[in-house]
C-alpha atoms as a PDB file:
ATOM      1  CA  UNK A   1     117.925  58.527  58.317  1.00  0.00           C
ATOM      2  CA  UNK A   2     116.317  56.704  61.173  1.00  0.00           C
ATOM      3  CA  UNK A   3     118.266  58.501  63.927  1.00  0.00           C
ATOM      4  CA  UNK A   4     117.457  61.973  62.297  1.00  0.00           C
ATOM      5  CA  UNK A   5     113.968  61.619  61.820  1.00  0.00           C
ATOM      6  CA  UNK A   6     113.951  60.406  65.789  1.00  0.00           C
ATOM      7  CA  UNK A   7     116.178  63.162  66.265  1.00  0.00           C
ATOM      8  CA  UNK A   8     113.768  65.971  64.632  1.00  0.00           C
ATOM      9  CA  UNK A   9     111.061  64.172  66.624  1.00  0.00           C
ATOM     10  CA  UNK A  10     112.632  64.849  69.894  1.00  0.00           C
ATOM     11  CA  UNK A  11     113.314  68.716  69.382  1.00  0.00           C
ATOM     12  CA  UNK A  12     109.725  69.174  68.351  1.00  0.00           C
ATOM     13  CA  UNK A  13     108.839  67.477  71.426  1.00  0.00           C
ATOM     14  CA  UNK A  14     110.557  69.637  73.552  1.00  0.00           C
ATOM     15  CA  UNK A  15     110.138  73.019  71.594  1.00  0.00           C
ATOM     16  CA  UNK A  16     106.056  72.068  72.019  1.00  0.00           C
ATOM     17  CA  UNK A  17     106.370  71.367  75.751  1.00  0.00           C
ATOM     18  CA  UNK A  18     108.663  74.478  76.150  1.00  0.00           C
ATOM     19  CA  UNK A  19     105.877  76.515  74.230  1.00  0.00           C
ATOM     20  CA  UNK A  20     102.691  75.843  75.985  1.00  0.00           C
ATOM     21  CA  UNK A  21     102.066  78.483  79.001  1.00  0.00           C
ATOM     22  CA  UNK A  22     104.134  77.103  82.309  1.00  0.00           C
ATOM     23  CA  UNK A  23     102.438  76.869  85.452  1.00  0.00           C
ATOM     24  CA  UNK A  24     104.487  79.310  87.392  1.00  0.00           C
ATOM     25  CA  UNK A  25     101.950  80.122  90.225  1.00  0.00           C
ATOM     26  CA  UNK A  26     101.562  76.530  92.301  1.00  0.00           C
ATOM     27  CA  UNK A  27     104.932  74.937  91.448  1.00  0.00           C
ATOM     28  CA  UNK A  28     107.197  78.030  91.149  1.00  0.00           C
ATOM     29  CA  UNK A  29     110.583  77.751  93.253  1.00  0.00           C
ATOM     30  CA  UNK A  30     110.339  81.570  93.518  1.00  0.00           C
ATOM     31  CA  UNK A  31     109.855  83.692  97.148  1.00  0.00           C
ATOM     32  CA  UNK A  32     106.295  84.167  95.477  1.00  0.00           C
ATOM     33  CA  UNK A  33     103.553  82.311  93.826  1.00  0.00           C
ATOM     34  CA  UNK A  34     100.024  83.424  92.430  1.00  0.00           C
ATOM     35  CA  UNK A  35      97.476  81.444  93.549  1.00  0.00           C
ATOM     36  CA  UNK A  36      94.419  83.248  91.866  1.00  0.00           C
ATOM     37  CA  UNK A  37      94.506  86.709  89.809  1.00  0.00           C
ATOM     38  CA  UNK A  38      91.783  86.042  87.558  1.00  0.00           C
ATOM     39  CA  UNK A  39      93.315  87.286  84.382  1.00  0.00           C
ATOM     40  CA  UNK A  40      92.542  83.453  82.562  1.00  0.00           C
ATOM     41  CA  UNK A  41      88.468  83.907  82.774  1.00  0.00           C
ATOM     42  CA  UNK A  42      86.050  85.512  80.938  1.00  0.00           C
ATOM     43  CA  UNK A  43      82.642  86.285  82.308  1.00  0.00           C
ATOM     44  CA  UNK A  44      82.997  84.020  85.230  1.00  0.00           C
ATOM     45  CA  UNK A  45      85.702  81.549  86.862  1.00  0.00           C
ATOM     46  CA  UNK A  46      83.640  77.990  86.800  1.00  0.00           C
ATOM     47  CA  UNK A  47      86.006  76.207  84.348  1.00  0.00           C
ATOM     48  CA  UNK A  48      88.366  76.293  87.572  1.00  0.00           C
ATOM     49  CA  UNK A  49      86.780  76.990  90.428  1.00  0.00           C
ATOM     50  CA  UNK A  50      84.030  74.445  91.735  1.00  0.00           C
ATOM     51  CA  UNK A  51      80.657  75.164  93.544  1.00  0.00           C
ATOM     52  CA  UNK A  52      79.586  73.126  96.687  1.00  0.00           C
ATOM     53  CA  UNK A  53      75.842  73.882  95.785  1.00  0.00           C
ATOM     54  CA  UNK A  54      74.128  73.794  91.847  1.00  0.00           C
ATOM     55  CA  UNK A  55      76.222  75.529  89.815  1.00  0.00           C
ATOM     56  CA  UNK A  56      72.979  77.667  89.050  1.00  0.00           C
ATOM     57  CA  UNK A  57      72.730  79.117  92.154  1.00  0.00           C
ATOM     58  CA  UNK A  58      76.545  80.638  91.432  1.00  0.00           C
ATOM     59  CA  UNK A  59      76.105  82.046  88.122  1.00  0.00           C
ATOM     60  CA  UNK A  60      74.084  85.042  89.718  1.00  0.00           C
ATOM     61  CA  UNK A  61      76.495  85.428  92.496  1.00  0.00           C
ATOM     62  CA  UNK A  62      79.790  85.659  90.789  1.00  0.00           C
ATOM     63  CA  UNK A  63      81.159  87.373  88.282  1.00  0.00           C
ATOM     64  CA  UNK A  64      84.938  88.423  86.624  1.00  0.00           C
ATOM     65  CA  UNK A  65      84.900  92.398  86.254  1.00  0.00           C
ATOM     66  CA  UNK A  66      87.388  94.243  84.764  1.00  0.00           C
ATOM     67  CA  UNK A  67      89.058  98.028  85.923  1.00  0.00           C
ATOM     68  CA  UNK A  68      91.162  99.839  84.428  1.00  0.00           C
ATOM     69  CA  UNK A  69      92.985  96.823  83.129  1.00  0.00           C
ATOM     70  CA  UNK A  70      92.284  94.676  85.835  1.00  0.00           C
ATOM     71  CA  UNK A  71      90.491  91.403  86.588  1.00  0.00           C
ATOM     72  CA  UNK A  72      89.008  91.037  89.713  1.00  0.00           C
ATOM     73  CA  UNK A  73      85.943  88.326  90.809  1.00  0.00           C
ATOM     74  CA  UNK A  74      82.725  90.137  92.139  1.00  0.00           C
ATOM     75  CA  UNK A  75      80.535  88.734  94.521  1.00  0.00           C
ATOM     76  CA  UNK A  76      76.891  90.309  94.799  1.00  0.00           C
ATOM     77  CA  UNK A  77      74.020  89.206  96.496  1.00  0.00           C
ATOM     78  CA  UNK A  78      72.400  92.462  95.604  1.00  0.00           C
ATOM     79  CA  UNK A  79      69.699  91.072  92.605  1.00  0.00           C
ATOM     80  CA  UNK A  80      70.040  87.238  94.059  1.00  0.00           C
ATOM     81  CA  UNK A  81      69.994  85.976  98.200  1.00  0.00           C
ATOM     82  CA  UNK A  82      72.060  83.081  97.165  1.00  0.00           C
ATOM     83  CA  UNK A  83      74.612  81.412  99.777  1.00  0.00           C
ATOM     84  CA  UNK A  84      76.978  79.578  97.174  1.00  0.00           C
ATOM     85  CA  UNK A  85      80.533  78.448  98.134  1.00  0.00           C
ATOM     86  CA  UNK A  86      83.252  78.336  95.518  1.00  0.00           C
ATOM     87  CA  UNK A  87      86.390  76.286  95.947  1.00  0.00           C
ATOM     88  CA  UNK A  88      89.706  75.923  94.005  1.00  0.00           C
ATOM     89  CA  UNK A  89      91.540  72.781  94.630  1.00  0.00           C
ATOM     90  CA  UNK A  90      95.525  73.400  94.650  1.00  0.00           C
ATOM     91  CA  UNK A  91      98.714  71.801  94.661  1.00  0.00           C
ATOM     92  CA  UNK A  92      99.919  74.658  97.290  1.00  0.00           C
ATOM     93  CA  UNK A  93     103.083  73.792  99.471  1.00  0.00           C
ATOM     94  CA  UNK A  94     102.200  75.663 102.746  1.00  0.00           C
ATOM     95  CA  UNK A  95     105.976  74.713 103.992  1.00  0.00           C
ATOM     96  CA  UNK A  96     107.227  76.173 101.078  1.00  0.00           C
ATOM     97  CA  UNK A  97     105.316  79.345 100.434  1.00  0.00           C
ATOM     98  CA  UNK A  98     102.921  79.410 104.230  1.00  0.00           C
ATOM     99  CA  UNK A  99     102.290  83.509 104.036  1.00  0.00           C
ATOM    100  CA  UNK A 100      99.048  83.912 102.096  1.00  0.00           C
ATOM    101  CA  UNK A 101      97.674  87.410 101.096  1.00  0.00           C
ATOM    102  CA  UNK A 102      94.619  88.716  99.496  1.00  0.00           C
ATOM    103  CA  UNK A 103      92.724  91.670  98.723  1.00  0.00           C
ATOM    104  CA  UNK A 104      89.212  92.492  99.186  1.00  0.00           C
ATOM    105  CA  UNK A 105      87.472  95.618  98.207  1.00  0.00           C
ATOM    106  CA  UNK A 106      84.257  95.271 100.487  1.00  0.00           C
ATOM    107  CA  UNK A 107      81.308  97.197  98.976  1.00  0.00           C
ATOM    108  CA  UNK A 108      78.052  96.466 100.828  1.00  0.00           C
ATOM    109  CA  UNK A 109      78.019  94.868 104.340  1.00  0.00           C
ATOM    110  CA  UNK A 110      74.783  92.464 105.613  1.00  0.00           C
ATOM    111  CA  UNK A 111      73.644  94.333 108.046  1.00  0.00           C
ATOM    112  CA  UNK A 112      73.399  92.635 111.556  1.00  0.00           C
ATOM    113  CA  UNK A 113      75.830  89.636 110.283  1.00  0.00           C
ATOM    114  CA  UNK A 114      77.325  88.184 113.118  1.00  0.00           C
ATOM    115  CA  UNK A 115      79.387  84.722 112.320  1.00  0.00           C
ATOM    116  CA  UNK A 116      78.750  83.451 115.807  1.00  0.00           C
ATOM    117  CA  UNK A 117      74.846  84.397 115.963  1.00  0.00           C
ATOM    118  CA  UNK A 118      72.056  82.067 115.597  1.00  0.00           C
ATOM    119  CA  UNK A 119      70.225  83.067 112.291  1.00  0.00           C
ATOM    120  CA  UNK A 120      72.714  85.859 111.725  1.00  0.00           C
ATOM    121  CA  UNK A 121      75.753  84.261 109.561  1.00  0.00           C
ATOM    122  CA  UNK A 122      76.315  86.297 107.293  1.00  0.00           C
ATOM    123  CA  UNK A 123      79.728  87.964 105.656  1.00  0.00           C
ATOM    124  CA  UNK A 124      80.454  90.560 103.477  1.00  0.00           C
ATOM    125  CA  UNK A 125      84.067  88.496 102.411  1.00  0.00           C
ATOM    126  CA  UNK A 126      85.288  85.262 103.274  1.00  0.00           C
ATOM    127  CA  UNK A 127      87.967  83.168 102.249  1.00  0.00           C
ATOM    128  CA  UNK A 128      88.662  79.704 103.286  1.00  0.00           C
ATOM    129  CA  UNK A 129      92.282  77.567 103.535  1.00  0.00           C
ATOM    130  CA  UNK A 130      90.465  73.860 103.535  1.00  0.00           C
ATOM    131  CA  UNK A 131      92.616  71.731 104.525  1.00  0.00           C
ATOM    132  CA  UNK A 132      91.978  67.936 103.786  1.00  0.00           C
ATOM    133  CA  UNK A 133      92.595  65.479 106.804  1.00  0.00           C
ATOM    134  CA  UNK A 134      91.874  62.457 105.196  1.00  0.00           C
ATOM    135  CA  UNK A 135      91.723  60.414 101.369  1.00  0.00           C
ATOM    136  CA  UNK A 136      87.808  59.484 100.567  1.00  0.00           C
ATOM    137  CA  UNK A 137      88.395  58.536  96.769  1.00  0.00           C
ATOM    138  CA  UNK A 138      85.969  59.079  94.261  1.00  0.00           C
ATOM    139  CA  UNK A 139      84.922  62.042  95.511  1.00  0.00           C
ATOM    140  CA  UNK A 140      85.666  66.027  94.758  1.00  0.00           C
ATOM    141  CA  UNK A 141      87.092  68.814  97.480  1.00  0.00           C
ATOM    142  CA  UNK A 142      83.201  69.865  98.667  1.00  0.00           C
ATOM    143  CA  UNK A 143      83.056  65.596 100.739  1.00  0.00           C
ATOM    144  CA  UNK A 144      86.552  65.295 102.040  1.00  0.00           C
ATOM    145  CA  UNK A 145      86.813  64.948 105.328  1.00  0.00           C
ATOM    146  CA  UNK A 146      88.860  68.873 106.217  1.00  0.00           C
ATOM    147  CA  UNK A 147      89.564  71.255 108.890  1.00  0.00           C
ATOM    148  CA  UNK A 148      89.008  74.842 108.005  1.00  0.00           C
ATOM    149  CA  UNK A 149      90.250  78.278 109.048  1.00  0.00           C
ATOM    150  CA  UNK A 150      88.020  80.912 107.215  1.00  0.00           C
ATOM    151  CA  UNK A 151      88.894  84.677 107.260  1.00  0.00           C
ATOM    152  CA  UNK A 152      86.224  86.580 107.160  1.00  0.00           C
ATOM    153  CA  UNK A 153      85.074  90.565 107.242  1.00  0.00           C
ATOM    154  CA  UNK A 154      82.377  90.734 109.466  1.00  0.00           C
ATOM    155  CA  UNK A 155      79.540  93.280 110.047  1.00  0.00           C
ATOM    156  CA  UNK A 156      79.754  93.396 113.598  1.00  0.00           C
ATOM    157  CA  UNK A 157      82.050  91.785 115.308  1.00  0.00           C
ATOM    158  CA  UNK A 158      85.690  92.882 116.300  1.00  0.00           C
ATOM    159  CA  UNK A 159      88.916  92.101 113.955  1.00  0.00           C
ATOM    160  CA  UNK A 160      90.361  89.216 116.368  1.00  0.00           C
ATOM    161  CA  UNK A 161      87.241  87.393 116.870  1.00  0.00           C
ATOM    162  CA  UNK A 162      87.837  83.489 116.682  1.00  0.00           C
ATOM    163  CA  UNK A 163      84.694  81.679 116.421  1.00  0.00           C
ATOM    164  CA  UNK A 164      84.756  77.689 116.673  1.00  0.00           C
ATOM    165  CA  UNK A 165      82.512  75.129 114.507  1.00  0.00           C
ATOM    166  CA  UNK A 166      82.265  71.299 114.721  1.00  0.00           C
ATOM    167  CA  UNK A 167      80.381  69.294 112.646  1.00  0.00           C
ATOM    168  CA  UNK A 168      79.788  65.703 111.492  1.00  0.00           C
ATOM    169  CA  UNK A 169      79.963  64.597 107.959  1.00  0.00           C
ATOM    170  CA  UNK A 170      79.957  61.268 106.359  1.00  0.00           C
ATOM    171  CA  UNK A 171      80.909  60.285 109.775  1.00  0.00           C
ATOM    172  CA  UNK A 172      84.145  62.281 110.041  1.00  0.00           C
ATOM    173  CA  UNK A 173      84.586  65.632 112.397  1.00  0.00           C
ATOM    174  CA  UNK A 174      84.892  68.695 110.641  1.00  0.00           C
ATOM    175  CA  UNK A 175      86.535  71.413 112.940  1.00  0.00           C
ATOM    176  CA  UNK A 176      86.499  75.009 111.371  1.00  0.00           C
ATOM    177  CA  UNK A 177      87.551  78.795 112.616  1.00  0.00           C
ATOM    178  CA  UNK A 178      85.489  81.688 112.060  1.00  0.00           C
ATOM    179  CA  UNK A 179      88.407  84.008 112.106  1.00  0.00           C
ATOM    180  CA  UNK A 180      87.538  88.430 111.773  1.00  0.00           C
ATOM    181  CA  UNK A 181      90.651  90.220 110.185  1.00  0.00           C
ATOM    182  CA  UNK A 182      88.043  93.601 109.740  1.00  0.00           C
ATOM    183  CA  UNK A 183      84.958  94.807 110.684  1.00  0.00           C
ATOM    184  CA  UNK A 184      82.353  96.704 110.021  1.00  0.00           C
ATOM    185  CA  UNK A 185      81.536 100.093 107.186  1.00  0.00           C
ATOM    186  CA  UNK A 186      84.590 102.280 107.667  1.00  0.00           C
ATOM    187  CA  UNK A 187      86.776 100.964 104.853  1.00  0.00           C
ATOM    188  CA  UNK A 188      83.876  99.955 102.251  1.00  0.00           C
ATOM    189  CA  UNK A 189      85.340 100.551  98.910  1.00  0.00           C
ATOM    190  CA  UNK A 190      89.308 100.181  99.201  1.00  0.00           C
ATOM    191  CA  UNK A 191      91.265  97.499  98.079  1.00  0.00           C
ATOM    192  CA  UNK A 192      92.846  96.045 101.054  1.00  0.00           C
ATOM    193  CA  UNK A 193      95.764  93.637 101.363  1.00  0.00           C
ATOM    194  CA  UNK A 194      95.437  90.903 103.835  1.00  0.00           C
ATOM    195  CA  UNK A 195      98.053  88.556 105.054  1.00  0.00           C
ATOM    196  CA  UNK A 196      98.102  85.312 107.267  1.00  0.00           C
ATOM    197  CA  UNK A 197     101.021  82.890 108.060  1.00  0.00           C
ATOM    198  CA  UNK A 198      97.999  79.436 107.698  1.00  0.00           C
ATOM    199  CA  UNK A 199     100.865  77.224 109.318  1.00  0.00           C
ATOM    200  CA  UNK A 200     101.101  79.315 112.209  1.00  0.00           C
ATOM    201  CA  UNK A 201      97.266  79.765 112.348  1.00  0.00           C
ATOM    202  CA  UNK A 202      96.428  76.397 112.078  1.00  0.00           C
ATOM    203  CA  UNK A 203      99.032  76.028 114.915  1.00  0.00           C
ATOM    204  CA  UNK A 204      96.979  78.609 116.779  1.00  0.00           C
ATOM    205  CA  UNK A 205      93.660  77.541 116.563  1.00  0.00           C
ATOM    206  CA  UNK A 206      93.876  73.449 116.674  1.00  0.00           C
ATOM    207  CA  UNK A 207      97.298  73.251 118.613  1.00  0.00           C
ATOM    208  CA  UNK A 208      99.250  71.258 115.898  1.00  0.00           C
ATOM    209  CA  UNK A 209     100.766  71.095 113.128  1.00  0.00           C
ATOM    210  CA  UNK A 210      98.454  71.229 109.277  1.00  0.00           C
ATOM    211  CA  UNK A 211      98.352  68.177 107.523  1.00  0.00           C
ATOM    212  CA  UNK A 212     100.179  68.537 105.169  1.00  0.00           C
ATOM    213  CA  UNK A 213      97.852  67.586 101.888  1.00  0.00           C
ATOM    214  CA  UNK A 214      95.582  68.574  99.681  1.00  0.00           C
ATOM    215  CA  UNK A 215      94.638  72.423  99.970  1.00  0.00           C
ATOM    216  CA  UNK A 216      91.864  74.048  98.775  1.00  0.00           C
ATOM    217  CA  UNK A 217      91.036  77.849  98.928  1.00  0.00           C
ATOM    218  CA  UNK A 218      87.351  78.828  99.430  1.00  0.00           C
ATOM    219  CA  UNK A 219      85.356  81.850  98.773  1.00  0.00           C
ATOM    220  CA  UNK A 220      82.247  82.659  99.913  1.00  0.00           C
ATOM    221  CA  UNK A 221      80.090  86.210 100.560  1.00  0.00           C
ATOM    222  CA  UNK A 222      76.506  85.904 101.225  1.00  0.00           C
ATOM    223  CA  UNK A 223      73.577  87.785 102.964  1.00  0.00           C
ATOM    224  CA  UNK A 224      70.760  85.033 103.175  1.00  0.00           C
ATOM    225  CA  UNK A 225      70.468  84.743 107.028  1.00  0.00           C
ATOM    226  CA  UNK A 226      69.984  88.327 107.464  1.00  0.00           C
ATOM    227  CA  UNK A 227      67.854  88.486 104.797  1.00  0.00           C
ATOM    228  CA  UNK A 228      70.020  91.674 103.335  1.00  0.00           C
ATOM    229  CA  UNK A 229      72.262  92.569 100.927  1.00  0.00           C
ATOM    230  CA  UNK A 230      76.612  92.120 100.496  1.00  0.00           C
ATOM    231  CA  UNK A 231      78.906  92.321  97.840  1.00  0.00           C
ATOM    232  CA  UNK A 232      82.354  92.246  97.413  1.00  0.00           C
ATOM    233  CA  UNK A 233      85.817  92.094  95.098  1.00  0.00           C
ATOM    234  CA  UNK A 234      88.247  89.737  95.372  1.00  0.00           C
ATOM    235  CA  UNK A 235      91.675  90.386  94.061  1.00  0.00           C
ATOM    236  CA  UNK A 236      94.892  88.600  93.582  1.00  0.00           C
ATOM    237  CA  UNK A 237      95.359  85.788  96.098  1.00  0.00           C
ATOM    238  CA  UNK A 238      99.230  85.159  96.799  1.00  0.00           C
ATOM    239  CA  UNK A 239     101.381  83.078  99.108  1.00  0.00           C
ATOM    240  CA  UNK A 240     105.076  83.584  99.684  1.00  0.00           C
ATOM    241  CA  UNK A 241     108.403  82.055 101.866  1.00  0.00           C
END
């Protein structure tokens, strides 16, 4: 009786476990994985993704709209000038899956935005690959010590602009790329599918290797340097072999 009942046990154990939803975006052995498609949230995506300023200052900022079936995040600093950065942390093998695509469907440009002016950095769409150098414990994505490649659609400047940024925090350098994959008003409101190789970037821009840790993807549109307007969609965020 003893063996059955520890028996019965087991199998409901397992049917449970094989019955709750399966992660199959971050540890998926397939050519593909989803990173981000938004089709979990309601309203907005703060249960996941994490602010590096109040959390206020985001609510304004960010939204999840829905289209004709589907789920995108809006980004509008149209009714609020707020410059808020959100960040999902991820268990994302870059040797395993290092092609990452996105889609942005740009809307409203800051006008005079230029990444690499004084006063003037501002972008309509950015997304970051954060990529942790170093362990501080006790302490969320937004204070590790990173490097940082961020892809951006700029007002003004050319696709193929690299812009370099250094700073100091908690006494560790923080090296980042300003990197321009489009430009300017002639493709406002299309979806548009963008795609990267971050190994071979990072490569690129700091002449070795990624470390191979923690990840985190970044988003981040804002207009409060220019003192204008931007707003943009962000789709389904994908990497792949």
């Amino acid at each position: 009786m003893k063996k059955r009942v520890i028996t019965l046990i087991s199998l409901l154990i397992i049917a449970l476990f094989w019955g709750l939803p399966q992660s199959k975006d971050l540890f998926s052995q397939s050519d593909s994985i989803i990173l981000e498609d938004w089709q979990r949230y309601t309203g907005n995506p703060f249960s996941v993704w994490k602010t590096r300023e109040d959390l206020s200052k985001a609510r304004p900022v960010y939204r999840i709209i829905e289209e004709d079936g589907k789920k995108f995040l809006r980004a509008s600093t149209v009714n609020v000038n707020n410059s808020v950065q959100l960040g999902k942390d991820l268990k994302w093998d870059i040797k395993r899956h290092p092609n990452l695509s996105w889609e942005w469907r740009v809307r409203i440009v800051p006008e005079g935005g230029n990444e690499g002016g004084k006063g003037l950095n501002d972008s309509a769409a950015g997304l970051y690959v954060i990529y942790q150098t170093r362990t501080v414990p006790f302490t969320g994505w937004q204070n590790q010590p990173a490097n940082w490649i961020k892809y951006v659609w700029s007002s003004t400047l050319p696709v193929g602009t690299v812009i370099p940024r250094k700073i100091t925090k908690m006494g560790f350098d923080i090296n980042g790329r300003y990197v321009v994959v489009a430009s300017g008003k002639k493709d406002l409101n299309k979806w548009i599918t963008f795609n990267r190789n971050v190994i071979d970037d990072y490569k690129k821009y700091f002449g070795t290797n990624p470390p191979f840790k923690s990840v985190v993807i970044g988003i981040l549109t804002d207009s409060d340097d220019t003192k204008s307007k931007a707003e943009a969609d962000y789709g389904v965020i994908r990497a792949s072999r």
